[in-house]
Every structure is written in structure tokens, then in C-alpha cells.
PDB file of N, CA and C in Angstrom:
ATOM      1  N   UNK A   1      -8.703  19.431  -5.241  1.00  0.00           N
ATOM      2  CA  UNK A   1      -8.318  18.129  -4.701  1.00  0.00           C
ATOM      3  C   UNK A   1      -7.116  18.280  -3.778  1.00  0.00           C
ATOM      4  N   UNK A   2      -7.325  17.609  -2.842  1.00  0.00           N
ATOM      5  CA  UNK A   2      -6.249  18.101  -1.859  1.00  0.00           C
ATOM      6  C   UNK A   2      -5.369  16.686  -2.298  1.00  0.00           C
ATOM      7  N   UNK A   3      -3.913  16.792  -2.206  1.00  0.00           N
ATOM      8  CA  UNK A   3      -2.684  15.879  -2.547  1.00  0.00           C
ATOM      9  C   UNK A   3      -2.535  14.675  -1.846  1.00  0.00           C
ATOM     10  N   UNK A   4      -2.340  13.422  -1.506  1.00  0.00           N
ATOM     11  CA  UNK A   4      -2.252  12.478  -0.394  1.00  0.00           C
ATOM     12  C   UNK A   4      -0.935  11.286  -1.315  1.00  0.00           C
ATOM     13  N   UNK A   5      -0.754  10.493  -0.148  1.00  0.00           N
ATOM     14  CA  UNK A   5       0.525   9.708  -0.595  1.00  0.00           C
ATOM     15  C   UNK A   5      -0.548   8.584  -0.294  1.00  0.00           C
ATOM     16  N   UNK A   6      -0.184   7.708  -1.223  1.00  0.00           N
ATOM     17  CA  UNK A   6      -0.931   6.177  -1.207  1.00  0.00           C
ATOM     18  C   UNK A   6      -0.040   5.208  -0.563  1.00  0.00           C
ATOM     19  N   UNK A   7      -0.516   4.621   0.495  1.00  0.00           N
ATOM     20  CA  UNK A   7       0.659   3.570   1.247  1.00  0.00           C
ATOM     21  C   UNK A   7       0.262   2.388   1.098  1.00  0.00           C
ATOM     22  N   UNK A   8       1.253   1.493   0.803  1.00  0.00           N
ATOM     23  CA  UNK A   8       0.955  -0.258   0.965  1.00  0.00           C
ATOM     24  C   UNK A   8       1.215  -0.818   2.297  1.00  0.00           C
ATOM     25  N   UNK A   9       1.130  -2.016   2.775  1.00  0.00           N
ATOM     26  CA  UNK A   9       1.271  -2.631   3.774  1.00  0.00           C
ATOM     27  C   UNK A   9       1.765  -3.438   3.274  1.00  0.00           C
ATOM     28  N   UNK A  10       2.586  -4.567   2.815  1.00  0.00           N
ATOM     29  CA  UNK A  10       3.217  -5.859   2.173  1.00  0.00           C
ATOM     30  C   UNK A  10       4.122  -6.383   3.449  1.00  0.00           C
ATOM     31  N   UNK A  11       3.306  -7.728   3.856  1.00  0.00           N
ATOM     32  CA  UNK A  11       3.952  -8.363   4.749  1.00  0.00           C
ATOM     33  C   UNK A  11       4.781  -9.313   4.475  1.00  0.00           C
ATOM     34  N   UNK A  12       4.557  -9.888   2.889  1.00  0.00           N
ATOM     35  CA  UNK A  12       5.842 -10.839   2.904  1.00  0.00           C
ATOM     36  C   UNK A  12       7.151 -10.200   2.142  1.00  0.00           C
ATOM     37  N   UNK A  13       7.442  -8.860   2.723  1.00  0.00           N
ATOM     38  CA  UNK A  13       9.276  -8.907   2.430  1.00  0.00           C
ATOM     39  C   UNK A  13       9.789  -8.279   3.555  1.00  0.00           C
ATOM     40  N   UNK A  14      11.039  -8.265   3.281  1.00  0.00           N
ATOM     41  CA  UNK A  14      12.077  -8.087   4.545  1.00  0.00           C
ATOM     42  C   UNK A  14      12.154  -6.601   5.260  1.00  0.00           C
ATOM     43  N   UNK A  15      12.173  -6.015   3.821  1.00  0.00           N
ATOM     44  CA  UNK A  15      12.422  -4.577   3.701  1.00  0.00           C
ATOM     45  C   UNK A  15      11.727  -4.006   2.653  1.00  0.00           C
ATOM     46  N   UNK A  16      12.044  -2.721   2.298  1.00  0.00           N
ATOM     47  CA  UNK A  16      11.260  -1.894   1.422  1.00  0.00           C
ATOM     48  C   UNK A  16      11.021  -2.464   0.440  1.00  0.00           C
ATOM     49  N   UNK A  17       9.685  -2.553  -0.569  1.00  0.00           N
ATOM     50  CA  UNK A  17       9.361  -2.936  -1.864  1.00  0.00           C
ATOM     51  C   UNK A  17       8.622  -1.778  -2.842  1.00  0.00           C
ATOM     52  N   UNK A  18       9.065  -1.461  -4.047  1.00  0.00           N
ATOM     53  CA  UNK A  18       8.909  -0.281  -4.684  1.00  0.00           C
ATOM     54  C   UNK A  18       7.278  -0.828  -4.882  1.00  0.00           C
ATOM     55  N   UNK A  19       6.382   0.345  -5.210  1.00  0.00           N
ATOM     56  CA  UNK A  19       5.081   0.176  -5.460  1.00  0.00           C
ATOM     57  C   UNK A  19       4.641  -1.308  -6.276  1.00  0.00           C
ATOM     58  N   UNK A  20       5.158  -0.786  -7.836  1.00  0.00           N
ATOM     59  CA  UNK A  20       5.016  -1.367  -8.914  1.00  0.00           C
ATOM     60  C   UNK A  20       5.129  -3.163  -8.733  1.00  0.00           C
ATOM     61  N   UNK A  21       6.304  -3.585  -7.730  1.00  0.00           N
ATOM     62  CA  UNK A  21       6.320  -4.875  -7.392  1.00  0.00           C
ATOM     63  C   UNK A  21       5.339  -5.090  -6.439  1.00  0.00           C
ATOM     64  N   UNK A  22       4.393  -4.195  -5.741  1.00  0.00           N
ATOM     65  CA  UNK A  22       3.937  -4.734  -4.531  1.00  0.00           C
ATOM     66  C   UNK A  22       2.479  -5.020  -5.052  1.00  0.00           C
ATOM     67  N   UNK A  23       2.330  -4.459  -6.323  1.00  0.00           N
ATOM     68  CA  UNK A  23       1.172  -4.394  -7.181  1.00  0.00           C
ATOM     69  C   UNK A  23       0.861  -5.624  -7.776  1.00  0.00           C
ATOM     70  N   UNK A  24       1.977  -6.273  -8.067  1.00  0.00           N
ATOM     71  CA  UNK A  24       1.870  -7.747  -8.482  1.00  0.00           C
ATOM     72  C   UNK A  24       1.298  -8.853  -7.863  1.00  0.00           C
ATOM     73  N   UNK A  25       1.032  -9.087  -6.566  1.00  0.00           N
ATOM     74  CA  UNK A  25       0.058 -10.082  -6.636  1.00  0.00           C
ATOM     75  C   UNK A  25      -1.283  -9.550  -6.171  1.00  0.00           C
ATOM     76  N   UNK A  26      -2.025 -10.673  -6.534  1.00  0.00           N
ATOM     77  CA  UNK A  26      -3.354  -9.991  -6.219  1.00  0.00           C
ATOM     78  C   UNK A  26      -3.991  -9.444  -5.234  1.00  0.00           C
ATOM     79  N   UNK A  27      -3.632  -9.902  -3.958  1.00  0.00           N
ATOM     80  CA  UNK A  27      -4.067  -9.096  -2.448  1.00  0.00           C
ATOM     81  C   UNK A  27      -3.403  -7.792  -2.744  1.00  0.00           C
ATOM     82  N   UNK A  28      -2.442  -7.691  -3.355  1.00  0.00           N
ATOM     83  CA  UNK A  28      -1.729  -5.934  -3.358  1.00  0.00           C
ATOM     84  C   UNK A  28      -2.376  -5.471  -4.320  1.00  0.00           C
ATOM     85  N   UNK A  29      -2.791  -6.024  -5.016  1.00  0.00           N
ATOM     86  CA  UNK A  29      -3.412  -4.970  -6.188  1.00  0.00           C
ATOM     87  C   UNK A  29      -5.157  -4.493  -5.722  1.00  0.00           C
ATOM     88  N   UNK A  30      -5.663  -5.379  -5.000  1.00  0.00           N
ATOM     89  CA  UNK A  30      -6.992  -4.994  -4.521  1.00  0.00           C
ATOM     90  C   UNK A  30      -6.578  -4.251  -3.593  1.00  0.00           C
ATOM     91  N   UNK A  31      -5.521  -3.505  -2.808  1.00  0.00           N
ATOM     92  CA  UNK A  31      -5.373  -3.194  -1.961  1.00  0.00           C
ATOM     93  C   UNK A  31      -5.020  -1.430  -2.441  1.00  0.00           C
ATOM     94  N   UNK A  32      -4.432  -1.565  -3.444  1.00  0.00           N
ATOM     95  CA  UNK A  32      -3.823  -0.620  -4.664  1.00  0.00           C
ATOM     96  C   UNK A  32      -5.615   0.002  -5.285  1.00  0.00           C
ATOM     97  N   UNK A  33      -5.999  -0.701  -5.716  1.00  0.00           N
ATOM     98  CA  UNK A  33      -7.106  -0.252  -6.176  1.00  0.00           C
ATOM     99  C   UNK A  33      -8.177   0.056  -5.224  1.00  0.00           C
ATOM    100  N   UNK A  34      -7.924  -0.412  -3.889  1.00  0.00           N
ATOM    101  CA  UNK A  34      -9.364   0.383  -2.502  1.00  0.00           C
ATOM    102  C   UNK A  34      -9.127   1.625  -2.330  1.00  0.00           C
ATOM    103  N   UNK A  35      -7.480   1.605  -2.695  1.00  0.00           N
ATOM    104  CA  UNK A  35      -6.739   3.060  -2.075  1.00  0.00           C
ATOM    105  C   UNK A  35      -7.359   3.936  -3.324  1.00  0.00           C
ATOM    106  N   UNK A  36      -7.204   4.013  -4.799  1.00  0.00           N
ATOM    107  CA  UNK A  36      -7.953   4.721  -5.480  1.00  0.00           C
ATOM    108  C   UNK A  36      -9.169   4.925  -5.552  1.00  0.00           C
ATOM    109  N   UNK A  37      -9.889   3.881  -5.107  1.00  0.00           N
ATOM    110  CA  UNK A  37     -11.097   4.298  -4.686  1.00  0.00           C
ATOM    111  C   UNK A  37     -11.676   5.197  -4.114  1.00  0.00           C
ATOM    112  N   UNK A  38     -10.940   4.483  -2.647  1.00  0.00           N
ATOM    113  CA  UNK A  38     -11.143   5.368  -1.462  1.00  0.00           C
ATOM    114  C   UNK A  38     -10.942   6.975  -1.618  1.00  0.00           C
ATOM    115  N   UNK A  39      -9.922   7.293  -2.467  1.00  0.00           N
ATOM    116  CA  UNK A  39      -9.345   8.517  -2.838  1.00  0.00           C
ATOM    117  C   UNK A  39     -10.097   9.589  -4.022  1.00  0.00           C
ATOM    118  N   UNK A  40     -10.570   8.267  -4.871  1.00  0.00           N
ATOM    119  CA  UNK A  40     -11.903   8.962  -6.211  1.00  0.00           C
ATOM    120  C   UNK A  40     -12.787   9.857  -5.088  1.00  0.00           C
ATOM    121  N   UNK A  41     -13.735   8.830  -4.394  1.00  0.00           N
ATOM    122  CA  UNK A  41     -14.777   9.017  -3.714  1.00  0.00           C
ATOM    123  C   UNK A  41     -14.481  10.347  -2.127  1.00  0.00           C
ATOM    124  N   UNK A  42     -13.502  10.734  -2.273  1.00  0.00           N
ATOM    125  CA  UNK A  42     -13.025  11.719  -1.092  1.00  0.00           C
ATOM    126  C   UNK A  42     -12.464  12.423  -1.932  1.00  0.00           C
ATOM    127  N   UNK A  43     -12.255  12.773  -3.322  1.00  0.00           N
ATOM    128  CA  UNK A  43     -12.277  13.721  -4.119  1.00  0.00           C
ATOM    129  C   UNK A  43     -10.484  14.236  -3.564  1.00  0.00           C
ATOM    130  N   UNK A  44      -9.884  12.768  -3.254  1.00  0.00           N
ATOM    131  CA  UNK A  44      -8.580  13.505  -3.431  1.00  0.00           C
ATOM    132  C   UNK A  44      -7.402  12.903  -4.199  1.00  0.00           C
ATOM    133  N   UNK A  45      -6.595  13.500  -4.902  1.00  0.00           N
ATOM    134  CA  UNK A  45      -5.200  12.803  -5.193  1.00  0.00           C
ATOM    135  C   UNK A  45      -4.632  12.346  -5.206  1.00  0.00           C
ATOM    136  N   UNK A  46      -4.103  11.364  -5.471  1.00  0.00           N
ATOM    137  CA  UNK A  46      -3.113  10.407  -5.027  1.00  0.00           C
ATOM    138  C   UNK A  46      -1.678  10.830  -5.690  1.00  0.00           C
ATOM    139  N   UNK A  47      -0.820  11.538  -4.850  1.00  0.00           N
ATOM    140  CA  UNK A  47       0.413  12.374  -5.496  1.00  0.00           C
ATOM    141  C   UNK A  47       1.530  11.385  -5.478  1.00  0.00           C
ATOM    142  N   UNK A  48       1.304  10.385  -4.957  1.00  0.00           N
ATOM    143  CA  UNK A  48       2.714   9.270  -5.154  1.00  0.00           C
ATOM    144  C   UNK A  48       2.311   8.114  -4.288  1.00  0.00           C
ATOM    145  N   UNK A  49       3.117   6.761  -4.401  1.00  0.00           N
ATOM    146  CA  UNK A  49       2.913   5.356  -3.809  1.00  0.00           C
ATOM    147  C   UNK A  49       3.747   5.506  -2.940  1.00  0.00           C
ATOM    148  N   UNK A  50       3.929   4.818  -1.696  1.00  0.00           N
ATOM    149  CA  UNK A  50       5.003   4.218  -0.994  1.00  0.00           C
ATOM    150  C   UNK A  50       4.213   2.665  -0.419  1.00  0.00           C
ATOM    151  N   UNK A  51       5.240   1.567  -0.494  1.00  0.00           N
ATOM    152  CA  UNK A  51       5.088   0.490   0.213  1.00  0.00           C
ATOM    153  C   UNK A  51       6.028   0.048   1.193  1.00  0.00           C
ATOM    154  N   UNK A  52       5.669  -0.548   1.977  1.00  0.00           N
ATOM    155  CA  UNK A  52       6.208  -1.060   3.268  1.00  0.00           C
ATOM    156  C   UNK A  52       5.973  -2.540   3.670  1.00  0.00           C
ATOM    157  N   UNK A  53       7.291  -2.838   3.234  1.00  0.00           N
ATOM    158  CA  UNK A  53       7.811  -4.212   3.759  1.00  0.00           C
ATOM    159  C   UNK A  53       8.164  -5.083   5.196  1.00  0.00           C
ATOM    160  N   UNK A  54       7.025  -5.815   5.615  1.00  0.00           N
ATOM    161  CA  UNK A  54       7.365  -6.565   6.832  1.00  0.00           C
ATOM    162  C   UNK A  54       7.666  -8.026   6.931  1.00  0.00           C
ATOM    163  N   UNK A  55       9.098  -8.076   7.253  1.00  0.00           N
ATOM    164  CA  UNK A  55       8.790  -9.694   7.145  1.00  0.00           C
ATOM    165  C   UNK A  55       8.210 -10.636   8.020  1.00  0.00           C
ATOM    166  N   UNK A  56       7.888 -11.595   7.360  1.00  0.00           N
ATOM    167  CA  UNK A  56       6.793 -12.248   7.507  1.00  0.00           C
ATOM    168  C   UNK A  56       7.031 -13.734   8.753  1.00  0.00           C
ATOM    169  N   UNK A  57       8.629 -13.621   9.267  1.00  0.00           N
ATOM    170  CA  UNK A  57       8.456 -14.722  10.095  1.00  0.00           C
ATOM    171  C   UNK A  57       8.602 -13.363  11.506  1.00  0.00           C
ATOM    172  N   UNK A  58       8.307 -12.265  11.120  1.00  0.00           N
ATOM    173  CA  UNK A  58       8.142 -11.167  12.674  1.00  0.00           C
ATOM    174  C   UNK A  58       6.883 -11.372  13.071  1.00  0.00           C
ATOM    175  N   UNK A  59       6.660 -11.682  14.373  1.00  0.00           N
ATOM    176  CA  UNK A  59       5.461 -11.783  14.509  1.00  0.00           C
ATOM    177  C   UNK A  59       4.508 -10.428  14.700  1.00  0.00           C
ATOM    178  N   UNK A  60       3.533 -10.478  14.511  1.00  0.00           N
ATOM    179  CA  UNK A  60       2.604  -9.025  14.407  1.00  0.00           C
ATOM    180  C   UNK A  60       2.495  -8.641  15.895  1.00  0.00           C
ATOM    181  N   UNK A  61       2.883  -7.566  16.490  1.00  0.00           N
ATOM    182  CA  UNK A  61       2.243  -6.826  17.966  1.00  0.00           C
ATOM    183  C   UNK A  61       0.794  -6.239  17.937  1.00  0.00           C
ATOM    184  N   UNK A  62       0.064  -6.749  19.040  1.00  0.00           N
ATOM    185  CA  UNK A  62      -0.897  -5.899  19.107  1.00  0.00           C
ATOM    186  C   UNK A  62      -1.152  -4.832  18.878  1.00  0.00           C
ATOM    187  N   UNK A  63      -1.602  -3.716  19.257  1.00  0.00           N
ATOM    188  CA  UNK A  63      -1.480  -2.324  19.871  1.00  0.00           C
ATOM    189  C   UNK A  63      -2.730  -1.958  20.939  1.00  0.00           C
TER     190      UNK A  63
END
């Protein structure tokens, strides 16, 4: 199994939010659980969480 870092996206905070809180509501936790999925089914690891906090009156940029 090759090693990978599991990332969140959490748009309603300012700044950084530790995994475990970002897990708490339900859009983060289905989001938490696609990522294990996704990761079962590609036969890889999930060696640690990080989430990432955007707040929510920034407006989103294209790309």
C-alpha cells in the first residue's frame, strides 16, 4: 500500500481546523468517508488527516 495524506476542504472557518472537528458535521463526514473509500478501493493508506479552512464570506475564484 503506498502511504497518502487525507485532505479536507471546510469552507466555513477562518483558518485551520484539526480533522476530528471538521468531521463533525455531516457534509465533512461524507466527505471523510469518500476519502476512505476512495483510498480502500486504490488499495492505499491513509497515513494522516489534514483540513483546510476557508472562510466563508471570501468569495470563491475561478481557475
Amino acid at each position: 500500500m503506498k502511504p497518502v495524506i487525507g485532505l479536507m476542504f471546510v469552507r466555513e472557518y477562518p483558518e485551520g481546523i484539526l480533522p476530528r472537528e471538521a468531521r463533525a458535521t455531516p457534509s465533512r463526514l461524507f466527505q471523510y468517508r469518500d476519502i476512505k473509500r476512495r483510498a480502500s478501493e486504490h488499495e492505499t493508506e491513509i497515513a494522516g488527516w489534514l483540513a483546510i479552512g476557508e472562510d466563508a464570506n471570501r468569495p470563491l475564484r475561478p481557475v
